[in-house]
C-alpha atoms as a PDB file:
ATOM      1  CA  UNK A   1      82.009  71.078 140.876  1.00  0.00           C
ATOM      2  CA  UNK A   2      80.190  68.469 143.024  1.00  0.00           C
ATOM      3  CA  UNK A   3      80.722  68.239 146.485  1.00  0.00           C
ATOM      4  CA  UNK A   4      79.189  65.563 148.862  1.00  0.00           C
ATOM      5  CA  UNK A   5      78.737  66.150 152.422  1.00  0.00           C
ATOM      6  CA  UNK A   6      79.522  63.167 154.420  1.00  0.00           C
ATOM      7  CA  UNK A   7      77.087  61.674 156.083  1.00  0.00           C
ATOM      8  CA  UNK A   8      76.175  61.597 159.908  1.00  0.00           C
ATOM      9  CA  UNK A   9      78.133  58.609 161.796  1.00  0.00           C
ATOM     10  CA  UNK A  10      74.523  57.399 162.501  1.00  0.00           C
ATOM     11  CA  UNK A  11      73.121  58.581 159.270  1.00  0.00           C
ATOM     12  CA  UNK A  12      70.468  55.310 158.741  1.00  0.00           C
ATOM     13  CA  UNK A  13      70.733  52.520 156.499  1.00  0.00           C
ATOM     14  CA  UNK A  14      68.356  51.772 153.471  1.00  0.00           C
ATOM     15  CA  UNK A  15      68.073  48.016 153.723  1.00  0.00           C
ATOM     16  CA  UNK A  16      66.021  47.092 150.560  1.00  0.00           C
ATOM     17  CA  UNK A  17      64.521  43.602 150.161  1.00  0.00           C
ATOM     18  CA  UNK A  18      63.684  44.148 146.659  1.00  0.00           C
ATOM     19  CA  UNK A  19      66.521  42.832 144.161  1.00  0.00           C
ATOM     20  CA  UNK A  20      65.366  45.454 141.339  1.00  0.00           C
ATOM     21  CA  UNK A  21      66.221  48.263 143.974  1.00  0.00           C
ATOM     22  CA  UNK A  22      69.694  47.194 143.711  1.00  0.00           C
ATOM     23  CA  UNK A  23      70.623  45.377 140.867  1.00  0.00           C
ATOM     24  CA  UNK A  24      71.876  47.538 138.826  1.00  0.00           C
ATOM     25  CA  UNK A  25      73.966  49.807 141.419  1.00  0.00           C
ATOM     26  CA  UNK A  26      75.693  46.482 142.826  1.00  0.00           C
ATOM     27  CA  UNK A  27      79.046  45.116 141.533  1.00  0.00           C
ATOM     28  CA  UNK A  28      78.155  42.386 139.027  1.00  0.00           C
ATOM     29  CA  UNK A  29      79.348  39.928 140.984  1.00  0.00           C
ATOM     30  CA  UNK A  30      78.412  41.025 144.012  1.00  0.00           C
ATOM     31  CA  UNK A  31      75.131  40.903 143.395  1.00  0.00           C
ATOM     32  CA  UNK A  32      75.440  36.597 143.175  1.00  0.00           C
ATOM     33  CA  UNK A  33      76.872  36.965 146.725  1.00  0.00           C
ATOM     34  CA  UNK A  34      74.283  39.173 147.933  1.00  0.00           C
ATOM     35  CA  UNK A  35      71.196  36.727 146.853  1.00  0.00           C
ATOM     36  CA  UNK A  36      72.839  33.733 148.226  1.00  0.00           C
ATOM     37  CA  UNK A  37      69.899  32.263 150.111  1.00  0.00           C
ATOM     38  CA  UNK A  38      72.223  29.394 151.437  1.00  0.00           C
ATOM     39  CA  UNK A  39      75.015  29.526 154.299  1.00  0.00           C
ATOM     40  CA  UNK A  40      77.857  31.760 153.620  1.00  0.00           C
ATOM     41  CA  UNK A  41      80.292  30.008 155.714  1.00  0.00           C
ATOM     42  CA  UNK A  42      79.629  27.099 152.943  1.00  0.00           C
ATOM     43  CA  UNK A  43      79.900  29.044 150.562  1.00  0.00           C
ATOM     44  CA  UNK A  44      83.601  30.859 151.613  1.00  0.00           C
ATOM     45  CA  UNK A  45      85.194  27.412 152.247  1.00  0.00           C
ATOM     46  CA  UNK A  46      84.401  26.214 148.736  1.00  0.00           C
ATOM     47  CA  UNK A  47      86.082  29.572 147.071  1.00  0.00           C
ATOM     48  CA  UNK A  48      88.967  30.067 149.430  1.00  0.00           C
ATOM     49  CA  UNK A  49      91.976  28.713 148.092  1.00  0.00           C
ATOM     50  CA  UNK A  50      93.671  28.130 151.209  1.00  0.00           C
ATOM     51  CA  UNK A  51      92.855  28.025 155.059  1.00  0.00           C
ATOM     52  CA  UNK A  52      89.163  29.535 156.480  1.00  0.00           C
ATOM     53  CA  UNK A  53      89.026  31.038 159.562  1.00  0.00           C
ATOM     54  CA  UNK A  54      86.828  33.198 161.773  1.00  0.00           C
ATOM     55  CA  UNK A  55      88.401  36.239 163.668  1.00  0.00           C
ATOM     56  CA  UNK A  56      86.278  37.460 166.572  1.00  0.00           C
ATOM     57  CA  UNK A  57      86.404  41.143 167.152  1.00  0.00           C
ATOM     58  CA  UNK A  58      83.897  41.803 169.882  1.00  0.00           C
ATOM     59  CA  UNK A  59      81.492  39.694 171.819  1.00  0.00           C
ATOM     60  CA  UNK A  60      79.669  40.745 174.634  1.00  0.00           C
ATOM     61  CA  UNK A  61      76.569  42.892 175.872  1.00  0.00           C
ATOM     62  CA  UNK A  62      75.570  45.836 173.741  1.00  0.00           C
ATOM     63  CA  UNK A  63      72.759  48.372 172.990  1.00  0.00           C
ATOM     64  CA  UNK A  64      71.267  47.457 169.578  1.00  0.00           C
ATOM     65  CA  UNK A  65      70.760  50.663 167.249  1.00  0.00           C
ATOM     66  CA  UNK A  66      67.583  51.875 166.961  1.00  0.00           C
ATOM     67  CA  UNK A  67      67.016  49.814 163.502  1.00  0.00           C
ATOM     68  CA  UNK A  68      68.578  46.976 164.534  1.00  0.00           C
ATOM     69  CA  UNK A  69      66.176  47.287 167.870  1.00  0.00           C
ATOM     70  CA  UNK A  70      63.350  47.706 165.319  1.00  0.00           C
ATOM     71  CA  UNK A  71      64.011  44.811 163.234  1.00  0.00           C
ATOM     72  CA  UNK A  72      64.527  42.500 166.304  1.00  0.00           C
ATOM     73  CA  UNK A  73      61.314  44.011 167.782  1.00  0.00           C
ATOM     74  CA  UNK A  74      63.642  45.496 170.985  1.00  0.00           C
ATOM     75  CA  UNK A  75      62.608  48.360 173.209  1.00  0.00           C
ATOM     76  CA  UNK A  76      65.358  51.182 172.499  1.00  0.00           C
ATOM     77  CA  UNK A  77      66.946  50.632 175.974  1.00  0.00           C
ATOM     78  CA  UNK A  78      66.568  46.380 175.413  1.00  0.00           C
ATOM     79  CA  UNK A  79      69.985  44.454 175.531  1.00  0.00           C
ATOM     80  CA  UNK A  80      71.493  42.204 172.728  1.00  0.00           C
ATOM     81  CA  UNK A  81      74.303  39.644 172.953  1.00  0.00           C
ATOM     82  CA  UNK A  82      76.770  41.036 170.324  1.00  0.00           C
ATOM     83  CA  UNK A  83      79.100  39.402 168.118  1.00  0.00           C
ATOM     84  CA  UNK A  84      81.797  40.860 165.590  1.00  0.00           C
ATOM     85  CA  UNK A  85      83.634  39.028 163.642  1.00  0.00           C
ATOM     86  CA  UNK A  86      85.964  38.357 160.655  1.00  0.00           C
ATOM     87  CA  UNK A  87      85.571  35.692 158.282  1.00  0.00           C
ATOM     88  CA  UNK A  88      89.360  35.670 156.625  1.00  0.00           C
ATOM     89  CA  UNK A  89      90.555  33.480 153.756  1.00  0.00           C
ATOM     90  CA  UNK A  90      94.482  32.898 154.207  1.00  0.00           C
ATOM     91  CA  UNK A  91      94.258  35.393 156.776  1.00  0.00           C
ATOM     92  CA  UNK A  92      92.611  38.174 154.311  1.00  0.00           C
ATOM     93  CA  UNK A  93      89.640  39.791 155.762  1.00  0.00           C
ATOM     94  CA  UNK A  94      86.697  38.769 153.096  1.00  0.00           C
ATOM     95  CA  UNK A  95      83.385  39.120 155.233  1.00  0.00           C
ATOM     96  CA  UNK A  96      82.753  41.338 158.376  1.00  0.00           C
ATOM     97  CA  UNK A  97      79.740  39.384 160.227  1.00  0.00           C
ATOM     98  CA  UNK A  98      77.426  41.714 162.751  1.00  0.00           C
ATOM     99  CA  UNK A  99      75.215  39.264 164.639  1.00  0.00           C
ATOM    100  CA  UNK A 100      72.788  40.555 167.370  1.00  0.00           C
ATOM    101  CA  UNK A 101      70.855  38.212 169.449  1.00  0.00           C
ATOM    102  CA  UNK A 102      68.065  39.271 172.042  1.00  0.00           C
ATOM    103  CA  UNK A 103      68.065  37.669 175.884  1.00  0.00           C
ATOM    104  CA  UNK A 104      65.105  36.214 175.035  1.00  0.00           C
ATOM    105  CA  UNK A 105      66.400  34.242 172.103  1.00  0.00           C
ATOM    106  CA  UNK A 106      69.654  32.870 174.454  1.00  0.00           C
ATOM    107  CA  UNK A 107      67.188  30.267 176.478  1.00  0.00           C
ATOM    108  CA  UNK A 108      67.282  26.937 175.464  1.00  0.00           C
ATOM    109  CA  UNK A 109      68.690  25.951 172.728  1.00  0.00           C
ATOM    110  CA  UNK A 110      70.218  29.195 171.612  1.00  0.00           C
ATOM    111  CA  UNK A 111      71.955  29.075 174.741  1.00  0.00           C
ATOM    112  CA  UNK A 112      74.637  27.754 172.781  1.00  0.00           C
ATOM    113  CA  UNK A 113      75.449  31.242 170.654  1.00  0.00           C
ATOM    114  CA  UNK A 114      77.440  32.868 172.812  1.00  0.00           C
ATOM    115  CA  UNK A 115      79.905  30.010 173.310  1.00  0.00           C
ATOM    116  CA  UNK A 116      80.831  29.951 169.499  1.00  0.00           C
ATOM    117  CA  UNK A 117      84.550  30.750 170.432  1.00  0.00           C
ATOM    118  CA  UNK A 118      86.058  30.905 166.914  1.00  0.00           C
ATOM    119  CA  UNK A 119      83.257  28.081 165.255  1.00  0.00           C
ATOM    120  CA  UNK A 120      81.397  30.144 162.236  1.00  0.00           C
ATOM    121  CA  UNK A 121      77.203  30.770 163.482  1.00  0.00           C
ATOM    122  CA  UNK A 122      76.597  29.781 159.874  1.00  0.00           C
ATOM    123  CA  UNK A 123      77.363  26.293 160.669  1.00  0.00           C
ATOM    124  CA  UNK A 124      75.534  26.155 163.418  1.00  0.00           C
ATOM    125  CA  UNK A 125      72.568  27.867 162.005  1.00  0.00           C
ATOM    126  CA  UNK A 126      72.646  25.830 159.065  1.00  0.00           C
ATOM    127  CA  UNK A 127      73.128  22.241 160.380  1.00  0.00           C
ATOM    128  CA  UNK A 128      69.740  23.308 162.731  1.00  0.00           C
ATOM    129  CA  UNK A 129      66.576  22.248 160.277  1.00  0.00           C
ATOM    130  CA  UNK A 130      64.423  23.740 163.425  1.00  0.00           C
ATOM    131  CA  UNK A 131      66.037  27.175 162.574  1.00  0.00           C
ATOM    132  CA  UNK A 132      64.379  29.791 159.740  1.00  0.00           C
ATOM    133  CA  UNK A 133      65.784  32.418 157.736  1.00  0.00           C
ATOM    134  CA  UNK A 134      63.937  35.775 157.177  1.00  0.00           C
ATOM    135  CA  UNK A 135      63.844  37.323 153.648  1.00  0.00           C
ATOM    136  CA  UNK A 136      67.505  39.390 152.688  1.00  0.00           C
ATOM    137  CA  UNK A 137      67.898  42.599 153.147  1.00  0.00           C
ATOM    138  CA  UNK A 138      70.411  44.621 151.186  1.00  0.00           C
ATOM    139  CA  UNK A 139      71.983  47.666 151.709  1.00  0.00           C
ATOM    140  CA  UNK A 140      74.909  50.120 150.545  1.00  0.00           C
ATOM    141  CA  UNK A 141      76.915  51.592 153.409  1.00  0.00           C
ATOM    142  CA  UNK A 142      78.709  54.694 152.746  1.00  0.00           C
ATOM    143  CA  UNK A 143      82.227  55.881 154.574  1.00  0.00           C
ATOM    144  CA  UNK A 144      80.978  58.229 157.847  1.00  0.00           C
ATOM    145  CA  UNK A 145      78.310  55.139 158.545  1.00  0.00           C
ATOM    146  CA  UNK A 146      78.667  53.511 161.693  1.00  0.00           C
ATOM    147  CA  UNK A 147      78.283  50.384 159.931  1.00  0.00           C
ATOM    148  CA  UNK A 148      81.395  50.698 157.665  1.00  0.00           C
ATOM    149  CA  UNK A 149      83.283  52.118 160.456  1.00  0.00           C
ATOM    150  CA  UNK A 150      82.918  48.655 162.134  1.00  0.00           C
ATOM    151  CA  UNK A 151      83.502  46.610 158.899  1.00  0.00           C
ATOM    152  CA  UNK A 152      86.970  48.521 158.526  1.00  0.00           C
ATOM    153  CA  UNK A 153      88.244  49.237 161.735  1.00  0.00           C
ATOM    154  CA  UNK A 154      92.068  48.141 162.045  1.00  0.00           C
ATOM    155  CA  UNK A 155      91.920  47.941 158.208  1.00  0.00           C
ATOM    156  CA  UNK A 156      93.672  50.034 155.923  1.00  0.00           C
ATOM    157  CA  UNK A 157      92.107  52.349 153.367  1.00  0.00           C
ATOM    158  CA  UNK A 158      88.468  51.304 153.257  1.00  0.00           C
ATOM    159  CA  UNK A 159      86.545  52.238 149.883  1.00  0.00           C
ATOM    160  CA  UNK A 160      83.900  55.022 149.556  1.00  0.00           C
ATOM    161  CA  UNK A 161      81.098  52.413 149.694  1.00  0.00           C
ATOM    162  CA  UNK A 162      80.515  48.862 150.405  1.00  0.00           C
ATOM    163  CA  UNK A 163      77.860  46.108 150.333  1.00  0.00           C
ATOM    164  CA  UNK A 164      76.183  43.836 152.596  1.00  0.00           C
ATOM    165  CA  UNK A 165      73.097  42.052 153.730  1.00  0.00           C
ATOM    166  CA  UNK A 166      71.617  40.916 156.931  1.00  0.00           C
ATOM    167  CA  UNK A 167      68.520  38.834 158.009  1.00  0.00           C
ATOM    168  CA  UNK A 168      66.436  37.840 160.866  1.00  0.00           C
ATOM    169  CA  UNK A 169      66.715  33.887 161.884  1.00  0.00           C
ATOM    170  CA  UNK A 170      64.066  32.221 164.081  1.00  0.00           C
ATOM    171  CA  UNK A 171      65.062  29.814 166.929  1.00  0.00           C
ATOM    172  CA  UNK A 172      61.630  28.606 167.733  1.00  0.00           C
ATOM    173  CA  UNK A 173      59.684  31.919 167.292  1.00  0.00           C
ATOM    174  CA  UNK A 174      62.669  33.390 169.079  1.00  0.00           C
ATOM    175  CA  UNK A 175      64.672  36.178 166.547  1.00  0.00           C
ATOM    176  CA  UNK A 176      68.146  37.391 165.876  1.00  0.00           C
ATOM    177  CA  UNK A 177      69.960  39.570 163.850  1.00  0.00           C
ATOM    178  CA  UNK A 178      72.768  38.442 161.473  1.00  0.00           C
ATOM    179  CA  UNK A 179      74.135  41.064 158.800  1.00  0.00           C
ATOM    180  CA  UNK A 180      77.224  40.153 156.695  1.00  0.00           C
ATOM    181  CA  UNK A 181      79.368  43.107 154.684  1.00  0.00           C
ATOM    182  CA  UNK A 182      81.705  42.047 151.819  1.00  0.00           C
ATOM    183  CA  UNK A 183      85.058  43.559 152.293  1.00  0.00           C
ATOM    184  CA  UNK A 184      86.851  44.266 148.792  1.00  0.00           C
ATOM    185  CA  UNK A 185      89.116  41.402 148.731  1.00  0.00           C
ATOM    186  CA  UNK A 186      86.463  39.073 148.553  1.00  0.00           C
ATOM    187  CA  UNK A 187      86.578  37.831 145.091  1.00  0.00           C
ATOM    188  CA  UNK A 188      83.213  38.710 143.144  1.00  0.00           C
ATOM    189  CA  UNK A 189      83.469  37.148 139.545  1.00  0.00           C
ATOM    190  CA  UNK A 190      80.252  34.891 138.881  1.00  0.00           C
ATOM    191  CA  UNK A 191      82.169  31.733 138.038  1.00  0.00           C
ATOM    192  CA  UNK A 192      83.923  31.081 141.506  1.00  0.00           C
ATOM    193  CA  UNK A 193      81.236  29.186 143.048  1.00  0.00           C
ATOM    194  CA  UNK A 194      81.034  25.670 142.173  1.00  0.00           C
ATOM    195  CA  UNK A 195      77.447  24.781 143.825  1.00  0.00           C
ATOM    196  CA  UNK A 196      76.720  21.131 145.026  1.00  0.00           C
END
């Protein structure tokens, strides 16, 4: 008999920006979503059969963990303007979006981020041609992670595992942090995108 010892609520994250590393533990169709390298908010509103909206959770100030801290290039005790959010199809929770951006990143133009209201950041990240996207990250977070406990709070029997991905986006040199986890009732099967 196996048992498996849940892991620490902070127990760290394996983000892997290799596709081989994960390729074959990933849902088939998951693994499409995972790769995208385009906007996801695009993406949703050409699958989803009926109304698109975004849900905001939480926005506000907030300590960034110490990985997110070390992605963003943050000193532990640093500050990070903190967005949650659900991205729902028909009011069915598809995507739970995890953006962290520094102080330093708010001046000028990205001044605008924390005024998104209910607006998606992928559109406005996307429609910016002054605005890069790091390489994608990919990880499998595991029920007792602090990361799944976010995805699913308020929700209703969360799986054992889920997916996700996150990457770093530059405002003019200036980072931040946006990592996307695909809630089961996404639907995964290859042939639901139609690309442009």
């Amino acid at each position: 008999m196996h048992t498996h010892l849940a892991p620490s609520r902070n127990a760290p994250l394996r983000w892997r920006s290799h596709p081989r590393l994960f390729r074959r533990d990933a849902p088939a169709g998951l693994v499409d979503w995972l790769l995208d390298s385009g906007s996801l908010t695009r993406r949703l509103r050409q699958v989803c059969p009926g109304q698109f909206r975004v849900r905001v959770l939480w926005q506000g100030w907030n300590r960034p963990s110490f990985d997110e801290a070390r992605v963003l290039g943050l000193r532990l005790e640093a500050w990070a303007w903190t967005r949650e959010v659900q991205l729902l199809c028909n009011d069915q929770p598809w995507v739970f979006a995890r953006t962290l951006i520094p102080a330093r990143t708010l001046n000028g133009r990205g001044r605008r981020l924390t005024q998104l209201g209910t607006r998606p950041l992928g559109e406005v990240l996307f429609a910016d041609p002054g605005i890069r996207r790091g390489p994608v990250a990919i990880a499998r977070i595991i029920s007792g992670q602090r990361l799944h406990q976010r995805a699913f709070a308020g929700l209703a029997e969360p799986p054992d595992a889920i997916w996700g991905r996150r990457s770093v986006f530059w405002i003019a040199d200036r980072p931040l942090l946006v990592c996307e986890i695909f809630l089961p009732a996404l639907p995964v099967a290859p042939v639901c995108y139609r690309p442009d």
